[in-house]
C-alpha atoms as a PDB file:
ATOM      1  CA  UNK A   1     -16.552  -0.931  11.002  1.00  0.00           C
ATOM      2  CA  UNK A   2     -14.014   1.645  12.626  1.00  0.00           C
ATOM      3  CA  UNK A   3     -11.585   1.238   9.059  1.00  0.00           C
ATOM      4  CA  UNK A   4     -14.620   0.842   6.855  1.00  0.00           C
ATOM      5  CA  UNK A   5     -15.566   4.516   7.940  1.00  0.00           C
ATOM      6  CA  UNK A   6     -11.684   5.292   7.840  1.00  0.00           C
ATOM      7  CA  UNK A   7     -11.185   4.216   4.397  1.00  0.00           C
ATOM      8  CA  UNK A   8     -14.820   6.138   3.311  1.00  0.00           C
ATOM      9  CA  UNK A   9     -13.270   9.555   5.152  1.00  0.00           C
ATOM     10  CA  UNK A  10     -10.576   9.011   2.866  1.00  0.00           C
ATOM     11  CA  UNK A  11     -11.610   8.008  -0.290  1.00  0.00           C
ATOM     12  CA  UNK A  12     -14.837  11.002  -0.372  1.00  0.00           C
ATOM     13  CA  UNK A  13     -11.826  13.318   0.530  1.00  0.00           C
ATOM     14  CA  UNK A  14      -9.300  12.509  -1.983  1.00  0.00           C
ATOM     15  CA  UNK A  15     -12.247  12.181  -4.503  1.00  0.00           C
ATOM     16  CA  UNK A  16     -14.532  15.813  -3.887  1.00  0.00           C
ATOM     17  CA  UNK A  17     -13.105  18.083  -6.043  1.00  0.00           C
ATOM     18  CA  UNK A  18     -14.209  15.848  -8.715  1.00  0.00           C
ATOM     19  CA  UNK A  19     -17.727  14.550  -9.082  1.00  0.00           C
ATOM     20  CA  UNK A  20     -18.546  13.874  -5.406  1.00  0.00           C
ATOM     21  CA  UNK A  21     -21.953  12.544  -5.914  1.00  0.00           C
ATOM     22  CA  UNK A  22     -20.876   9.790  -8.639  1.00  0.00           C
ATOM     23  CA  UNK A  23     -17.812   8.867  -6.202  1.00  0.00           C
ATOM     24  CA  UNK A  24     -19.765   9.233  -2.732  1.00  0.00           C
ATOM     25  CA  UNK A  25     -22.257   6.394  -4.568  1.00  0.00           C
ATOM     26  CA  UNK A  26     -19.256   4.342  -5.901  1.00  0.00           C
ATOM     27  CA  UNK A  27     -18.292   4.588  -2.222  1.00  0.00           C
ATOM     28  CA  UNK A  28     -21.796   3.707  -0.835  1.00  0.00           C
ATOM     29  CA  UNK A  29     -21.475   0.513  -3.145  1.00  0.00           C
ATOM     30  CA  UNK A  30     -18.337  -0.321  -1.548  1.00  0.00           C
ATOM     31  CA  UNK A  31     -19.566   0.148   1.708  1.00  0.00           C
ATOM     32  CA  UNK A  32     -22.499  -2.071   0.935  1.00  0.00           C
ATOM     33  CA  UNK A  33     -19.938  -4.660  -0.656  1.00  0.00           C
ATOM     34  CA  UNK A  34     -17.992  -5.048   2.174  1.00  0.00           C
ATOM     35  CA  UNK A  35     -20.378  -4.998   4.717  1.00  0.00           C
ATOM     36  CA  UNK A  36     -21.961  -8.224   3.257  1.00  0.00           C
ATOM     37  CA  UNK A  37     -18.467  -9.695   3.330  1.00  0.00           C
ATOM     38  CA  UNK A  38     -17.893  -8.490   6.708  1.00  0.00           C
ATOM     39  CA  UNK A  39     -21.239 -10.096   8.261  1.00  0.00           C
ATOM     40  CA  UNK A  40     -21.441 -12.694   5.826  1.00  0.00           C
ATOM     41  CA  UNK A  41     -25.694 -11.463   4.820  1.00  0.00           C
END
């Protein structure tokens, strides 16, 4: 969980100056992804 937050911190602040709510829901999606992975739902 500790390096799924890690890697979100990251990837929103590489990607703000951009679009931040397109990426921050690209990065929700990933989040989601690999939490199923993670836990196996």
């Amino acid at each position: 969980m500790i390096n799924l937050l890690r890697v979100s911190k990251i990837f929103l602040g590489k990607n703000k100056r951009r679009s931040p709510a397109i990426i921050w829901l690209k990065g929700l999606l990933f989040m989601l992804k690999m939490m199923r992975y993670y836990y196996g739902i």
